[in-house]
C-alpha atoms as a PDB file:
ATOM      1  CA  UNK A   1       2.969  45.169   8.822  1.00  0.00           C
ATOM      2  CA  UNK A   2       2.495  46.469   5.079  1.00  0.00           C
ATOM      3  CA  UNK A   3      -1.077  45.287   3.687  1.00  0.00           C
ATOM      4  CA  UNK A   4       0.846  44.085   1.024  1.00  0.00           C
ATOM      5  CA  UNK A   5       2.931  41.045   2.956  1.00  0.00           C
ATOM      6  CA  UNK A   6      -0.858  40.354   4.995  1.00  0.00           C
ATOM      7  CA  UNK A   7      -1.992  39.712   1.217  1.00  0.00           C
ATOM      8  CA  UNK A   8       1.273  37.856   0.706  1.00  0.00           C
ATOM      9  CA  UNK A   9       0.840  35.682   3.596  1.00  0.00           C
ATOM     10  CA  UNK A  10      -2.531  35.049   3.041  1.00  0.00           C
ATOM     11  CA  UNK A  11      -2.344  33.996  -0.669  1.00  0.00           C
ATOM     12  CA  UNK A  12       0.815  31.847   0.698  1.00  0.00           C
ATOM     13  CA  UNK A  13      -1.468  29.873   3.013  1.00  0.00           C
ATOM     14  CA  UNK A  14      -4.214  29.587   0.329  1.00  0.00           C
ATOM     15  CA  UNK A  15      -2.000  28.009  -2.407  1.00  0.00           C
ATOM     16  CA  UNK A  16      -0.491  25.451   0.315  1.00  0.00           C
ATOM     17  CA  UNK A  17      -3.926  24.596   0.688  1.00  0.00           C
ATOM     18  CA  UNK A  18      -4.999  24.109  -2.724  1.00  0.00           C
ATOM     19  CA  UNK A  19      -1.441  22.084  -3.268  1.00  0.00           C
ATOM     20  CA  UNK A  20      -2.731  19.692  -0.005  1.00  0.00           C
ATOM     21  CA  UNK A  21      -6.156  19.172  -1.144  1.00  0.00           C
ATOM     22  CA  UNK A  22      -4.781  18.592  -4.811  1.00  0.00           C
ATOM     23  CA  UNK A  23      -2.036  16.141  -3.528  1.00  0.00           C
ATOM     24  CA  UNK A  24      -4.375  14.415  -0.480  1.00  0.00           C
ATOM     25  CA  UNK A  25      -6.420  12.111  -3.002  1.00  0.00           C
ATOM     26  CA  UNK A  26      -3.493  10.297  -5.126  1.00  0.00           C
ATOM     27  CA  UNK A  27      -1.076  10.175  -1.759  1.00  0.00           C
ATOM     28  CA  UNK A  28      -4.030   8.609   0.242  1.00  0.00           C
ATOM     29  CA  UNK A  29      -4.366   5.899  -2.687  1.00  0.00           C
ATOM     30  CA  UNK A  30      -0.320   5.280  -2.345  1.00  0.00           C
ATOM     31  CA  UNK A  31      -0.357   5.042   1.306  1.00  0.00           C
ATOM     32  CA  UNK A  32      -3.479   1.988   1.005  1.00  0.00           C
ATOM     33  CA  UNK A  33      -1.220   0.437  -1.589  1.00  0.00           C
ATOM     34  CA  UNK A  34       0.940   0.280   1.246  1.00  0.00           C
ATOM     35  CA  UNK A  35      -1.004  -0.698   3.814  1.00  0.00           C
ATOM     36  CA  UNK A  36      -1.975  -3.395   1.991  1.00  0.00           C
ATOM     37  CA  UNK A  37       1.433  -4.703   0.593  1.00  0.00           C
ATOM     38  CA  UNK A  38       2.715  -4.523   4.237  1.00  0.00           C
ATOM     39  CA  UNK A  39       0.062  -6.552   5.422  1.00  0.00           C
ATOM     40  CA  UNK A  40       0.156  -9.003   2.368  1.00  0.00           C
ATOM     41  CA  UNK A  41       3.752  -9.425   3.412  1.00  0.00           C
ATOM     42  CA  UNK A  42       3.141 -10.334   6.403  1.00  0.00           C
ATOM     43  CA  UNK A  43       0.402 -12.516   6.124  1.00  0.00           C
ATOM     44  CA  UNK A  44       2.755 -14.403   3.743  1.00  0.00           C
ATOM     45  CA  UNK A  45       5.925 -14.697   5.711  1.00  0.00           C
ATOM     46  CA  UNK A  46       4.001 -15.515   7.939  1.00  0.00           C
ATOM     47  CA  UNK A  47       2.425 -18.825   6.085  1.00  0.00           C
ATOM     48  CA  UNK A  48       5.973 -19.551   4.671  1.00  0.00           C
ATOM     49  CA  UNK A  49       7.363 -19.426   8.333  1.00  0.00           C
ATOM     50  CA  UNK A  50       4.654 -22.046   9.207  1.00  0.00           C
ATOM     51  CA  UNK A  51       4.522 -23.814   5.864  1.00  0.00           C
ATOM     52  CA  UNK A  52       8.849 -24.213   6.449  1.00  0.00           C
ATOM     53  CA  UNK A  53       7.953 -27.292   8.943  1.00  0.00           C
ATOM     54  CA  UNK A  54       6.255 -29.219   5.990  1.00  0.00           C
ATOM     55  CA  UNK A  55       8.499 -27.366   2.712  1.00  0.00           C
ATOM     56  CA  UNK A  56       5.488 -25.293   1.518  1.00  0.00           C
ATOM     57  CA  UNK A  57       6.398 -21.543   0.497  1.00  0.00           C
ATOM     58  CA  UNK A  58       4.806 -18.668  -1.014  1.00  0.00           C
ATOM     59  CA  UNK A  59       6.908 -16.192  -2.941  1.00  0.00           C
ATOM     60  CA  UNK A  60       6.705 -13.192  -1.332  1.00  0.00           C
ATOM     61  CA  UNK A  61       7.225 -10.018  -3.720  1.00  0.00           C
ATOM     62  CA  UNK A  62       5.187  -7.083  -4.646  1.00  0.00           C
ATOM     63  CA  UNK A  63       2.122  -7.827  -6.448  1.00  0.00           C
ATOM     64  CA  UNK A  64       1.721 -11.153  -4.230  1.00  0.00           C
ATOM     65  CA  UNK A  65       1.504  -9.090  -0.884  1.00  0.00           C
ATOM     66  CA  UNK A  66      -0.946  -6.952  -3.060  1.00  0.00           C
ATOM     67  CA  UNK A  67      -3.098  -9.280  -3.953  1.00  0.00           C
ATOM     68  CA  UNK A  68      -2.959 -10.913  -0.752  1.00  0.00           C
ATOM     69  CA  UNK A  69      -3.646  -8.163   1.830  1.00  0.00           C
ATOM     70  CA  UNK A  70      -6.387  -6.651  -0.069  1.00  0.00           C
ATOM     71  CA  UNK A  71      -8.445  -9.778  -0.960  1.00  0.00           C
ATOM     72  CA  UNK A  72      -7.576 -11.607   2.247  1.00  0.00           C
ATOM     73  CA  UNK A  73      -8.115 -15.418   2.257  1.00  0.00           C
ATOM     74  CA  UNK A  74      -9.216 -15.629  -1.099  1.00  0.00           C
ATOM     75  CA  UNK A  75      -5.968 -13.682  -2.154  1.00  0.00           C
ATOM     76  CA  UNK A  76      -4.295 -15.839  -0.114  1.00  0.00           C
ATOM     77  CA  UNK A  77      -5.825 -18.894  -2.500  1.00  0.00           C
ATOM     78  CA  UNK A  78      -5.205 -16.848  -5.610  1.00  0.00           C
ATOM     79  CA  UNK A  79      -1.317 -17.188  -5.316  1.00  0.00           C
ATOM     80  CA  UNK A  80      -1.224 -20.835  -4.403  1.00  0.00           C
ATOM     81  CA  UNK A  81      -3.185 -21.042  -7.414  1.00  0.00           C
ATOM     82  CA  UNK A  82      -0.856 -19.336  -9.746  1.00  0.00           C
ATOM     83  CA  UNK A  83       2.029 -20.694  -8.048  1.00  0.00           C
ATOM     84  CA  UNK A  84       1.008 -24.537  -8.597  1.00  0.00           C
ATOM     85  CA  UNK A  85      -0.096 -23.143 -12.591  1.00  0.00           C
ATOM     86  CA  UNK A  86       3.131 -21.138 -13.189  1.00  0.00           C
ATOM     87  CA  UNK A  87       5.343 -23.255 -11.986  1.00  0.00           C
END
């Protein structure tokens, strides 16, 4: 091998590195967005599914799952409240 494709490779390797350590901070953020939406989701299907025997709901979209998986219980309390003051 030429010295000139080692030097190739190696500055290759080195920019895919910078490019992962650039892009690791904002795609870590996205995938705890995530986390938490999913779980937000869940928790609140999960209280509809229960809440369905006595015709309580919770809407389930985006920012509710949000707010719900990352502040818990209190979340949880958060969009009852706005439900019962937006509606």
């Amino acid at each position: 091998m030429d010295y000139y494709q080692i030097l190739a490779y190696l500055l290759a390797i080195a920019v895919v590195v910078l490019v992962m350590k650039v892009l690791y901070t904002p795609l870590k953020f996205v995938f705890y967005v995530l986390y938490y939406c999913a779980f937000g989701g869940l928790v609140l299907w999960g209280i509809n599914i229960i809440g369905g025997l006595v015709s309580y709901h919770l809407p389930i979209n985006p920012v509710a799952a949000f707010i719900a998986g990352y502040l818990g219980v209190p979340g949880i309390l958060l969009v009852h409240a706005l439900q019962r003051v937006l509606s």
